[in-house]
Protein backbone atom coordinates (compact mmCIF):
# COMPACT_ATOMS: atom_id res chain seq x y z
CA UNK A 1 0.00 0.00 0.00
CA UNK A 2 1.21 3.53 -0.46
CA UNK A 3 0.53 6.72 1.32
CA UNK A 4 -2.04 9.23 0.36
CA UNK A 5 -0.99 12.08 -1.49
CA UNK A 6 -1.73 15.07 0.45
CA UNK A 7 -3.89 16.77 -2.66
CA UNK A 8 -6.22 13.63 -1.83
CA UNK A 9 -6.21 14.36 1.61
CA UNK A 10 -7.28 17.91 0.56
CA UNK A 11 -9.70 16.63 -1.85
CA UNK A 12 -11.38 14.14 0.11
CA UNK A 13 -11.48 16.88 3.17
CA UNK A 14 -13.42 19.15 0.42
CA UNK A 15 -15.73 17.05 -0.33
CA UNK A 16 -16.30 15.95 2.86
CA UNK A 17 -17.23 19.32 3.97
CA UNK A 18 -19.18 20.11 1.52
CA UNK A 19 -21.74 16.62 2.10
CA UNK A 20 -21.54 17.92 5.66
CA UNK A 21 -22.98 21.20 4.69
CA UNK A 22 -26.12 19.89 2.74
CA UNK A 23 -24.28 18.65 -1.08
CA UNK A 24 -26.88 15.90 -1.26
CA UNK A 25 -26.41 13.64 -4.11
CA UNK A 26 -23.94 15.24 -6.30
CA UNK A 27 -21.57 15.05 -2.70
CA UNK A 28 -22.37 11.38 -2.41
CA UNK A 29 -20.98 10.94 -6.31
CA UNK A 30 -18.01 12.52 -4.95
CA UNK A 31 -17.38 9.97 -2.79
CA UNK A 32 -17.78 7.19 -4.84
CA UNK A 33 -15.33 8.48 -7.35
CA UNK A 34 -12.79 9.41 -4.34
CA UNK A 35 -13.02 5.99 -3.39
CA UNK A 36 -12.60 4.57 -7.03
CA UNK A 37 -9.25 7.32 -7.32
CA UNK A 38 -7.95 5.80 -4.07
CA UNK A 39 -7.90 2.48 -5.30
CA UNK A 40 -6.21 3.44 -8.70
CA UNK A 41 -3.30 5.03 -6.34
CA UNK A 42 -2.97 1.76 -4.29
CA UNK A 43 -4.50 3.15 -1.73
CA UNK A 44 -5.81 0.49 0.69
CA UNK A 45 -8.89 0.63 3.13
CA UNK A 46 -6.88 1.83 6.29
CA UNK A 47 -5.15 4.09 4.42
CA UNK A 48 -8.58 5.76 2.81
CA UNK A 49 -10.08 5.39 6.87
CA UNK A 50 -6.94 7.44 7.83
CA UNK A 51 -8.13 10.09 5.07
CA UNK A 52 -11.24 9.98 6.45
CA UNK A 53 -10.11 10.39 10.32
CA UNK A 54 -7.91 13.60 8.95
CA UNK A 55 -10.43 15.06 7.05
CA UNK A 56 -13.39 14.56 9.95
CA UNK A 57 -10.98 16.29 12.76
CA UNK A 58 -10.39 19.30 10.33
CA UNK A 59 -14.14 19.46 9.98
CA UNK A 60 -14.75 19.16 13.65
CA UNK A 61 -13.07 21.94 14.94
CA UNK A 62 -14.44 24.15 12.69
CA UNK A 63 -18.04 23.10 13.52
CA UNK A 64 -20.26 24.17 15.60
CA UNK A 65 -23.76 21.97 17.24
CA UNK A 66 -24.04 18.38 17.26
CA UNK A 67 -21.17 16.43 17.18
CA UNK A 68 -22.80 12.94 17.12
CA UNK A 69 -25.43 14.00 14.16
CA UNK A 70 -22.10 15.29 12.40
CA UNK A 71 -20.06 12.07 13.12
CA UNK A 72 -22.92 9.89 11.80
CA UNK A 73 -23.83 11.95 8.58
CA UNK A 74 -19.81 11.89 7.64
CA UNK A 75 -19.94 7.61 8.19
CA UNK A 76 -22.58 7.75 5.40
CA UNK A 77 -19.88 9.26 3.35
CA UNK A 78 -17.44 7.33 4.21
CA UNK A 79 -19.26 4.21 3.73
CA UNK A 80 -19.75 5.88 0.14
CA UNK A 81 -16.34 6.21 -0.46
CA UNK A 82 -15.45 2.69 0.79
CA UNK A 83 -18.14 1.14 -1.67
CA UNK A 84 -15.89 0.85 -4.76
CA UNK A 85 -13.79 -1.27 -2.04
CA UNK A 86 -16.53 -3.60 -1.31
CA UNK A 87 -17.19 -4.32 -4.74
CA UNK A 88 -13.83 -5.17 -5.66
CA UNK A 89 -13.49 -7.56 -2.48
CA UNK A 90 -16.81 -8.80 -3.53
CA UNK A 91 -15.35 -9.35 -7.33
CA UNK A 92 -12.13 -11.03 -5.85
CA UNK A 93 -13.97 -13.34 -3.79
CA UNK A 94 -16.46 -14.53 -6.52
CA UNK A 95 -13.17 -14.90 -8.96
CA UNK A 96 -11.14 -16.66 -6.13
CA UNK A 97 -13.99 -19.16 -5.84
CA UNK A 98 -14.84 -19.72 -9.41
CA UNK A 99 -10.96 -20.10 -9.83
CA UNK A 100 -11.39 -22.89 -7.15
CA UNK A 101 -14.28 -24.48 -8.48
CA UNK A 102 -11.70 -24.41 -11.91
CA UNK A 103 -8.64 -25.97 -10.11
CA UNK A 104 -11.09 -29.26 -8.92
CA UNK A 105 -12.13 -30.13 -11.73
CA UNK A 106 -8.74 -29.50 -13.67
CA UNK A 107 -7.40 -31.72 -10.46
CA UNK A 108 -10.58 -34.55 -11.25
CA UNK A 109 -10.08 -34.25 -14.88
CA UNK A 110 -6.17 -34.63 -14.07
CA UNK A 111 -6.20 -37.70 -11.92
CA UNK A 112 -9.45 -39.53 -13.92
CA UNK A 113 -7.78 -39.17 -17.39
CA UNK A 114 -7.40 -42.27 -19.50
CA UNK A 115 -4.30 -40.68 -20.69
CA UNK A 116 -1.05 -39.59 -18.92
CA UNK A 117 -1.12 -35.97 -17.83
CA UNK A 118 2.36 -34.34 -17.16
CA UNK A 119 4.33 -31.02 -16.29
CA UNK A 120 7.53 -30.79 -16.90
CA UNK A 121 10.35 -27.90 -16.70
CA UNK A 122 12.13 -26.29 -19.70
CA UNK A 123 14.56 -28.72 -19.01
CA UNK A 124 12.26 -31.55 -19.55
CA UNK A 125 12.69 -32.98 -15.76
CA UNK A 126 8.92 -33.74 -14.82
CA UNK A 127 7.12 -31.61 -12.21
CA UNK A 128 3.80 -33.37 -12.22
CA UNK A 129 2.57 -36.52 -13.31
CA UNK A 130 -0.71 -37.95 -13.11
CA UNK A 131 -2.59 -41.63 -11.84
CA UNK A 132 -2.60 -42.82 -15.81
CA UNK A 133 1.22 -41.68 -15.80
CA UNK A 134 1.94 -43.91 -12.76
CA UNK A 135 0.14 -46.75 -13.82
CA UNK A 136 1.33 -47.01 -17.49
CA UNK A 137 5.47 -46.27 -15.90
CA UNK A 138 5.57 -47.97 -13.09
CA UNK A 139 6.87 -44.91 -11.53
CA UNK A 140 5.01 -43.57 -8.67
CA UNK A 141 5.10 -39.74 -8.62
CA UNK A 142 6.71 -39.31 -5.96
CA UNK A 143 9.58 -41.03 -7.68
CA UNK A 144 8.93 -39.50 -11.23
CA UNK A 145 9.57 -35.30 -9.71
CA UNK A 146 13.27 -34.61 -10.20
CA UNK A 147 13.10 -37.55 -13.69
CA UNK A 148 14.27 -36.07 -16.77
CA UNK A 149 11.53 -37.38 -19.48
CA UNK A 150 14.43 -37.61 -21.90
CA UNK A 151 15.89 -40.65 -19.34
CA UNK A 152 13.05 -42.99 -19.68
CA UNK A 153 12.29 -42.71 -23.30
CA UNK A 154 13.78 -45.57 -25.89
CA UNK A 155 17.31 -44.46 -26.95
CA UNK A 156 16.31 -44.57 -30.81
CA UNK A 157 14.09 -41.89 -30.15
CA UNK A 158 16.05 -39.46 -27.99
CA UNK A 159 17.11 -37.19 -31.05
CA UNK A 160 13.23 -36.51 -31.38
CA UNK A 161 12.76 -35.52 -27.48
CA UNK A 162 15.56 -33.04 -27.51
CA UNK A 163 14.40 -31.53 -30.43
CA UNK A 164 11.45 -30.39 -29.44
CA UNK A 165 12.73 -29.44 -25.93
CA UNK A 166 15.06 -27.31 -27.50
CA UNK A 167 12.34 -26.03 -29.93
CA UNK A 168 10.56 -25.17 -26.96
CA UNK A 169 13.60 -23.97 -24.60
CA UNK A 170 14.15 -21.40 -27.93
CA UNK A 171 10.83 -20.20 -27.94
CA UNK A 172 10.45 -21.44 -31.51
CA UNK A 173 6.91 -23.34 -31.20
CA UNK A 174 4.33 -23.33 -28.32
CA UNK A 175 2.94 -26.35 -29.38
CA UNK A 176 4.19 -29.77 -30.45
CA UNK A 177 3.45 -33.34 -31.60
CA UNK A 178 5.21 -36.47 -31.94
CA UNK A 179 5.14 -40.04 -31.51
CA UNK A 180 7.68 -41.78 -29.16
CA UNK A 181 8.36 -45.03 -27.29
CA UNK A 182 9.32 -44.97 -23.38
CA UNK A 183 10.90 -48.01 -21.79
CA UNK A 184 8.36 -48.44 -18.70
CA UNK A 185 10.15 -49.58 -15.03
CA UNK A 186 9.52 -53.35 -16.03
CA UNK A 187 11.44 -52.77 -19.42
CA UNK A 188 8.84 -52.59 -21.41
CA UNK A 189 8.51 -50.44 -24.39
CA UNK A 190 5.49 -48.51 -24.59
CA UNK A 191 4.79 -45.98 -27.85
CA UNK A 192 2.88 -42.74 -27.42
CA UNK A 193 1.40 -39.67 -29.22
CA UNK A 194 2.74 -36.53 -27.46
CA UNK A 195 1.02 -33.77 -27.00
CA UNK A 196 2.84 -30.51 -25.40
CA UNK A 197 2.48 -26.74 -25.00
CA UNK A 198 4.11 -24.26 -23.06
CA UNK A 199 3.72 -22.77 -19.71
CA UNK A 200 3.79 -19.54 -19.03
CA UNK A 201 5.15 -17.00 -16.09
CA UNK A 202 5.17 -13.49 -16.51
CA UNK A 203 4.79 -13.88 -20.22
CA UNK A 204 7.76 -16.03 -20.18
CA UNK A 205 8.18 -19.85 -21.07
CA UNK A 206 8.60 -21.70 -17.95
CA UNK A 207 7.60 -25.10 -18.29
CA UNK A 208 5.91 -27.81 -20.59
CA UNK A 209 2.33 -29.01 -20.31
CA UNK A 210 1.83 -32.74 -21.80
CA UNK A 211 -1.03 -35.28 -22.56
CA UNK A 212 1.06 -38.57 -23.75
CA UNK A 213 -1.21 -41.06 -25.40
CA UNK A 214 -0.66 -45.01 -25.14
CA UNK A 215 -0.73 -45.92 -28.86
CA UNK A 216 -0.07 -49.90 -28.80
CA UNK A 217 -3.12 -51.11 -29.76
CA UNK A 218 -2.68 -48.49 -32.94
CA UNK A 219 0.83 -49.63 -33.83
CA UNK A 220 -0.41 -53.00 -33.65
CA UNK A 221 -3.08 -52.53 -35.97
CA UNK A 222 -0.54 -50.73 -38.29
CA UNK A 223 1.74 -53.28 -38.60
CA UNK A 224 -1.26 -56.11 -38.99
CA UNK A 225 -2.16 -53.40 -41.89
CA UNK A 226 1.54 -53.62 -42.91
CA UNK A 227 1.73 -57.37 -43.18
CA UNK A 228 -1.75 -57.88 -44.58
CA UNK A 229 -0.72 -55.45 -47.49
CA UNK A 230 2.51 -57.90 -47.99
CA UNK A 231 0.25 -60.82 -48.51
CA UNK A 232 -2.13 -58.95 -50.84
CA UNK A 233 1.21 -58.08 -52.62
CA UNK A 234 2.74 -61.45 -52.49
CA UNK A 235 -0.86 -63.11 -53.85
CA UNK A 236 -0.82 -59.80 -56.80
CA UNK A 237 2.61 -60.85 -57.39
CA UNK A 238 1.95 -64.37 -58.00
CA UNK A 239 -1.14 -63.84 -60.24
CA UNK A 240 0.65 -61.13 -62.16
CA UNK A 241 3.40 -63.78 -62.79
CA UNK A 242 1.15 -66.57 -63.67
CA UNK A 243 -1.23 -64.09 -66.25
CA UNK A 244 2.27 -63.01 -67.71
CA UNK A 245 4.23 -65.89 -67.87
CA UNK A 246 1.80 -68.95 -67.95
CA UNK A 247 -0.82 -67.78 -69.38
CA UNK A 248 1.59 -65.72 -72.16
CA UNK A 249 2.97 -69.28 -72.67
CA UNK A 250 -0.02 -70.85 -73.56
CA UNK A 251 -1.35 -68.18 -75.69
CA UNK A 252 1.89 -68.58 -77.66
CA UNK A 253 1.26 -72.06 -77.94
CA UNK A 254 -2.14 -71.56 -79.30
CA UNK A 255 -0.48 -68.88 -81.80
CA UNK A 256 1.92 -71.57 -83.46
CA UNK A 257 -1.05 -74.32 -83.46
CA UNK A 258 -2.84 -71.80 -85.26
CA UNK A 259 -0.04 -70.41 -87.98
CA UNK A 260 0.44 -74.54 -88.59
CA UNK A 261 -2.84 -75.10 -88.83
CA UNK A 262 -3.69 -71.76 -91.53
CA UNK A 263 -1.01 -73.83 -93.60
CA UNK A 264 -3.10 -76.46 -94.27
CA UNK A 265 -6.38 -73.99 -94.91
CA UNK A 266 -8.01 -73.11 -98.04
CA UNK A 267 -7.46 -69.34 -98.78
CA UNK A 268 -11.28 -68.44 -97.14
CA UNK A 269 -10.31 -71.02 -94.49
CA UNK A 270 -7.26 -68.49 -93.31
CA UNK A 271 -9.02 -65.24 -93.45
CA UNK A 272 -11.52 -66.50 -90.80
CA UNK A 273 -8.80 -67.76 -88.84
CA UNK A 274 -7.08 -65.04 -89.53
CA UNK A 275 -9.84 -63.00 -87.02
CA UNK A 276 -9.50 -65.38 -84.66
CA UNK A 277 -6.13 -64.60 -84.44
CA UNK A 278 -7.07 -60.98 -84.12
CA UNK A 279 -9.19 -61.87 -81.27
CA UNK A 280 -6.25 -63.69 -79.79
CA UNK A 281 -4.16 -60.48 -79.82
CA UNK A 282 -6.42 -58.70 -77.86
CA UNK A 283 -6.37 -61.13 -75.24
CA UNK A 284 -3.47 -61.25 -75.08
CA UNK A 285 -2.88 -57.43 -74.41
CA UNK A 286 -5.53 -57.42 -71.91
CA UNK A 287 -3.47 -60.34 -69.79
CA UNK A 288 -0.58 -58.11 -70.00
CA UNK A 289 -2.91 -55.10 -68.96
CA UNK A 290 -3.88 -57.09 -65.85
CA UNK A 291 -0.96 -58.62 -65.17
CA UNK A 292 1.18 -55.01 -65.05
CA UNK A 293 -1.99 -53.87 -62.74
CA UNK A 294 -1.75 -56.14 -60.24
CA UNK A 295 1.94 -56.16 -60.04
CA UNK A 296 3.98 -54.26 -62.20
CA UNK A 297 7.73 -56.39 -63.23
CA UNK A 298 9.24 -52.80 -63.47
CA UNK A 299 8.36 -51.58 -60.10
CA UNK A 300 10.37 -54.83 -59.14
CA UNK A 301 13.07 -54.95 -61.46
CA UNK A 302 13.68 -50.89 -61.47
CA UNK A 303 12.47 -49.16 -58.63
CA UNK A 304 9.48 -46.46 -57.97
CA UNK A 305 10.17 -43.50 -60.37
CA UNK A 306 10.09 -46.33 -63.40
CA UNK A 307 7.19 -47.79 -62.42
CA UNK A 308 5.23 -44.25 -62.23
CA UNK A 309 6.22 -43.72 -65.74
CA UNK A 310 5.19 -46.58 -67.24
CA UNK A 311 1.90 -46.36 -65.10
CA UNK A 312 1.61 -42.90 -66.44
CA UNK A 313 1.76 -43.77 -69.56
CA UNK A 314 -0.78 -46.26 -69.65
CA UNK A 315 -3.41 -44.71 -67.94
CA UNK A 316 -2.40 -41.25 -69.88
CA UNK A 317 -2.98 -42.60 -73.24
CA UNK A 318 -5.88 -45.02 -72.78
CA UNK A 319 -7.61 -42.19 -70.96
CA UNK A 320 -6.16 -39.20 -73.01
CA UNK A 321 -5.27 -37.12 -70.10
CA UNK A 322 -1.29 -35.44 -70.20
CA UNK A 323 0.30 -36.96 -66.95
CA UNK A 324 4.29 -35.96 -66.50
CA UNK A 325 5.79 -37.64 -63.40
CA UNK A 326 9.31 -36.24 -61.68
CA UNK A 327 11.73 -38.18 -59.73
CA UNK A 328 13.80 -36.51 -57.58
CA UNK A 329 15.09 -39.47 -55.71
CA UNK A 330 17.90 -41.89 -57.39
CA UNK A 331 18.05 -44.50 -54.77
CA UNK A 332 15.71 -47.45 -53.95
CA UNK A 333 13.27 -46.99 -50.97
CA UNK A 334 12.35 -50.20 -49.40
CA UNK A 335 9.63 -52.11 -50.89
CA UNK A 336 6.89 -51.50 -48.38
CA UNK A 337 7.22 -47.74 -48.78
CA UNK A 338 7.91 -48.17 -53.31
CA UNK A 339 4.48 -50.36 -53.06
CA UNK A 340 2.51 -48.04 -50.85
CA UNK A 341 3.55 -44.69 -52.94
CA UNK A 342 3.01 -46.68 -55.91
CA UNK A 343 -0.63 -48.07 -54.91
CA UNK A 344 -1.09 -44.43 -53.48
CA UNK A 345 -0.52 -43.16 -57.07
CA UNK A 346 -2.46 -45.52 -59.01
CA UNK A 347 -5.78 -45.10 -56.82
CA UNK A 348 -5.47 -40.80 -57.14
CA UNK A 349 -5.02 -41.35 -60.85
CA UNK A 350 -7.59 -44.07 -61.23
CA UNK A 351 -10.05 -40.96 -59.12
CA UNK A 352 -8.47 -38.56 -61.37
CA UNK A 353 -10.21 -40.30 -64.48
CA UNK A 354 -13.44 -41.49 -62.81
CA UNK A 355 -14.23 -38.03 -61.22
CA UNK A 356 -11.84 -35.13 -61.80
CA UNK A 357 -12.43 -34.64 -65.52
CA UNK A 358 -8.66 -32.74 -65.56
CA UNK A 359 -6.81 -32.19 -68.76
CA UNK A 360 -3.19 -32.56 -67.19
CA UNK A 361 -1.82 -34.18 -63.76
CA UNK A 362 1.65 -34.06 -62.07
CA UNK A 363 3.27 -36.73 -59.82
CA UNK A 364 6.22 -35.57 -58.47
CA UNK A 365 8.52 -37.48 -55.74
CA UNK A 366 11.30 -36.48 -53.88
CA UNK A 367 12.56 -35.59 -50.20
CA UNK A 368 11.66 -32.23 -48.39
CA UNK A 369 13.70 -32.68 -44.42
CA UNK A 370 13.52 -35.96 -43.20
CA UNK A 371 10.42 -37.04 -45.55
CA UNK A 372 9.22 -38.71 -48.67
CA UNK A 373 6.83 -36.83 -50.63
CA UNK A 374 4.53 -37.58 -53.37
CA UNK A 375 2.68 -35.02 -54.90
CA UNK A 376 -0.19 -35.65 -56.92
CA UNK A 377 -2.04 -32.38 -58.66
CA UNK A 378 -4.32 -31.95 -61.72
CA UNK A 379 -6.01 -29.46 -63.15
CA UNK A 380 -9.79 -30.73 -62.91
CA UNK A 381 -13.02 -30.09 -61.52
CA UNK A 382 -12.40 -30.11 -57.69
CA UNK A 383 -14.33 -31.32 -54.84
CA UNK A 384 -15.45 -30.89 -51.55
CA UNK A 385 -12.85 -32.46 -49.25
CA UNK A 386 -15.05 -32.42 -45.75
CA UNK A 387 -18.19 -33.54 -48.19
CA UNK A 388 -15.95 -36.41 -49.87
CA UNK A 389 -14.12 -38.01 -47.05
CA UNK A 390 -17.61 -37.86 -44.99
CA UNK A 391 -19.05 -40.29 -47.46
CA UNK A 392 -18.11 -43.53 -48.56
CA UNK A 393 -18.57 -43.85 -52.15
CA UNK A 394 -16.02 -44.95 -54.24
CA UNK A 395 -13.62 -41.63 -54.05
CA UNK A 396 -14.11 -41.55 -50.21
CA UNK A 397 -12.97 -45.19 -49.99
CA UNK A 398 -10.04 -44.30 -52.13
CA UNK A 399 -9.05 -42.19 -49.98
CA UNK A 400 -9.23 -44.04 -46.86
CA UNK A 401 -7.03 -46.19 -48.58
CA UNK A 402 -4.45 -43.85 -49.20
CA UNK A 403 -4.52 -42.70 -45.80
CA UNK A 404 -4.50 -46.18 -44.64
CA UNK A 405 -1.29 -47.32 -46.50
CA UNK A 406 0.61 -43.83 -45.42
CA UNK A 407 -0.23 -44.54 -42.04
CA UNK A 408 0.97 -47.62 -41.80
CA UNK A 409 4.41 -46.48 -42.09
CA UNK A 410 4.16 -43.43 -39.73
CA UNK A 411 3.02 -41.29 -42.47
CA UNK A 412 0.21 -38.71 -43.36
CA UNK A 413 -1.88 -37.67 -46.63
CA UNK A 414 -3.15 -34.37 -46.73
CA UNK A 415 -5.81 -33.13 -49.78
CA UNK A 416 -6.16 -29.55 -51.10
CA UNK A 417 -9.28 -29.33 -53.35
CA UNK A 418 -11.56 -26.64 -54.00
CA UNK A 419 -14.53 -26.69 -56.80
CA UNK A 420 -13.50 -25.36 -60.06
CA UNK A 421 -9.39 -25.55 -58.86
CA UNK A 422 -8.18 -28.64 -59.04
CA UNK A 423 -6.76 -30.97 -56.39
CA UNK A 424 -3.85 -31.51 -54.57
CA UNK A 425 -2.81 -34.41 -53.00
CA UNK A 426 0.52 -34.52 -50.76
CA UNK A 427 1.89 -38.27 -49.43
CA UNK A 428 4.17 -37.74 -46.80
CA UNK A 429 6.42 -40.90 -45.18
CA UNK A 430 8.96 -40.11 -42.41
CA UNK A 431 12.51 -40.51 -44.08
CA UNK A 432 12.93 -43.28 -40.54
CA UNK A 433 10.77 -45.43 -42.97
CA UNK A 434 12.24 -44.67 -46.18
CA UNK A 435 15.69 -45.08 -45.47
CA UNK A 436 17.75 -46.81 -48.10
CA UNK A 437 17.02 -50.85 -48.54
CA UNK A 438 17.96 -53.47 -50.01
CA UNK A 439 14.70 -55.30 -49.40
CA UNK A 440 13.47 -55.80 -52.98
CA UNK A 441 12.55 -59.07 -54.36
C-alpha cells in the first residue's frame, strides 16, 4: 500500500465538507469516485479510513452543534467512499472461488484421465505426473519429480525428445506433436502420441504441459495393416506372374497351333482364322494389362520412379489425359514404402479419371527434411474435401485407402481441393521409414 498524497487528503477533506454542509447527491458521487481514485493510487482501506479520520478532525473543529449528528452523517460518506472497495473484495472473492471451483475439476479431470497428464520444466525434468502416468510407468510420482523425461524414453528416439525441448527452450513453437516409445520400469517399451504446449510465467516460457497417449493397440493394428498389405502383394505378385508368364505361354502355344494349322487352310479357311487370331491379340494385351496392374515387373526390377512412368503412360494414353511424373530421388526406398507410394498413385489417378475430368496431372517425388513426398495435382473439376471423405462412395474409400497405406508407415496424406481448382494431393512418409534398402525381391 502507499501513502495518500496530500492533494487527496485535501480533496477528500473538500468534499467531505461540503456533504456535511447539505451537497446531497452530487456530494455522495463525490465519494464514490474518491473511493474509485484511491484504489487506482494503491491506496488500501486503512489508508482511505486514515483520510477519512484527517479530514473529519479538520471538519470538527471548525463546527459548531451536534457532534454525534455530524459524526454519523460523515460515516454515510465514508461508507460511500469505501463502496468501490466492497465491490472489488466482492469481485475477488467470486473470482477466487470460481478459480477454485476451476482448479477441482482441472485436479478430477487430471487424476481420472485415461491418458497420462504431465508437467515438466524447460529442461524436460517432470514436475507433475498424473494416476494414468503412474500406472502405465511404473513410476510412482513421488519417484517420477526430479526424472528427466528424456531418461526414460527408448534411446532410438532421444534425437526426437531433444528436439522439441530445444524447440521449446528457444521459444520457436508453443505447441508440439510427436510419436515416441518410453521403456516403462519393467522394461517394457510402450509408444505414445505426445502432446505438449508451453507454460507460461510473466509472459515467459517456464515449463511444458503434456497429454502422452498409449498408442499400442494403434501400432499394432498398423503393422497387422503392414503385413496384410505384404500378402495382398505377395498373392498380386503371384497372379501377375502366372497371367504373364503362364498364361503368355499358352497363348503362344495356341499362336503356333494356329499359324500350322492356316497352312493347311483353303485361302477363305485363313481369313476367318485369320480374325480369330485378331481376337487372340487382344487377349493377349488385356493379360498383360492385368498382369502389369496387379503387379507391375518394373516396379520390381527398377524401382518407384520407373514404375510411375510406365503407369503414367498407360493410364495417360488409354484415358487421353497429359500426366508428366518427376523423380527426384535416385536411390531405392524399401519395398513396403515403393508399393505403398506406388498403390497411393495408381488409386489418385484411377479418381483422377473417374471423377476429376482434368486435362493434365503431375506426380512428383522427392525428399523435403527428413520425408518422402509424393505429390499428386491436376487441373480438374475439384471437390469438396469435408463432403468427400464424410461419405463412402467410391472416391471416399479411395481415400481411406491412401490414408491407410501412409499410415501404416508413420506417415500422413493431406488433400487440397476446392470446386473449379483442381486438387492436390501430398503423401508424406517419415525418411525413418524410407531409409535406403535393399529389401526388394
Amino acid at each position: 500500500m502507499s501513502d495518500p498524497s496530500s492533494e487527496f487528503v485535501d480533496a477528500y477533506g473538500a468534499a467531505l465538507n461540503d456533504y456535511l454542509a447539505g451537497g446531497g447527491e452530487a456530494a455522495l458521487q463525490r465519494a464514490y469516485e474518491l473511493g474509485r481514485s484511491a484504489l487506482a493510487q494503491g491506496l488500501g482501506v486503512l489508508e482511505l479510513a486514515a483520510v477519512h479520520h484527517i479530514a473529519l478532525g479538520q471538519v470538527a473543529m471548525a463546527a459548531n452543534g451536534n457532534m454525534a449528528q455530524m459524526i454519523a452523517t460523515a460515516s454515510q460518506f465514508e461508507a460511500e467512499a469505501l463502496s468501490p472497495f466492497e465491490m472489488t473484495h466482492r469481485g475477488y472473492r467470486e473470482a477466487n472461488a470460481a478459480l477454485e471451483i476451476s482448479e477441482k475439476r482441472y485436479r478430477l479431470l487430471f487424476e481420472n484421465a485415461n491418458d497420462i497428464v504431465f508437467t515438466t520444466d524447460l529442461d524436460g525434468v517432470f514436475t507433475s505426473i498424473n494416476r494414468a502416468g503412474e500406472e502405465l510407468t511404473g513410476y510412482r510420482r513421488d519417484e517420477a519429480a526430479g526424472i528427466n523425461f528424456v531418461s526414460i524414453v527408448a534411446p532410438d528416439f532421444f534425437g526426437v525428445v531433444r528436439e522439441m525441448l530445444r524447440l521449446k527452450r528457444a521459444g520457436e513453437v508453443d505447441r508440439t506433436q510427436y510419436e515416441v516409445e518410453i521403456i516403462a520400469r519393467d522394461g517394457r517399451r510402450i509408444p505414445l502420441e505426445v502432446h505438449t504446449s508451453l507454460l507460461y510465467h510473466d509472459e515467459q516460457p517456464a515449463g511444458v504441459h503434456g497429454i502422452a497417449r498409449d498408442i499400442t493397440e494403434r501400432k499394432q493394428a498398423e503393422q497387422a495393416l503392414i503385413k496384410l498389405n505384404e500378402r495382398l502383394e505377395d498373392e498380386a505378385r503371384r497372379i501377375a506372374h502366372a497371367l504373364h508368364d503362364e498364361a503368355g505361354q499358352l497363348l503362344s502355344s495356341v499362336h503356333l497351333a494356329l499359324e500350322e494349322f492356316a497352312r493347311e487352310l483353303p485361302s477363305p479357311g485363313r481369313v476367318r482364322l485369320a480374325a480369330v487370331k485378331e481376337l487372340l491379340d487382344q487377349v493377349e494385351e488385356e493379360l498383360r494389362r492385368l498382369s502389369h496392374e496387379l503387379r507391375p515387373t518394373v516396379l520390381d526390377d527398377l524401382g518407384l520412379v520407373p514404375a510411375l512412368e510406365f503407369l503414367a503412360g498407360r493410364v495417360g494414353k488409354r484415358n487421353g489425359v497429359a500426366i508428366a511424373v518427376q523423380g527426384e530421388i535416385d536411390e531405392r526406398l524399401p519395398a513396403p514404402v515403393e508399393t505403398a507410394l506406388y498403390r497411393s498413385v495408381q488409386e489418385a489417378l484411377t479418381n483422377v479419371v473417374r471423377h476429376a475430368q482434368a486435362a493434365h496431372v503431375q506426380v512428383t517425388l522427392r525428399r523435403v527434411d527428413r520425408t518422402v513426398q509424393c505429390t499428386i495435382q491436376d487441373d480438374g473439376v475439384g471437390f469438396d474435401t469435408r463432403a468427400v471423405q464424410a461419405r463412402r462412395g467410391d472416391r471416399g474409400l479411395g481415400l481411406i485407402g491412401i490414408r491407410e497405406r501412409a499410415g501404416a508407415l508413420g506417415g500422413t496424406l493431406m488433400i487440397r481441393s476446392v470446386p473449379g481448382q483442381g486438387t492436390t494431393i501430398l503423401i508424406e512418409i517419415p525418411q525413418e521409414q524410407s531409409a535406403t534398402s535393399d529389401s526388394h525381391r
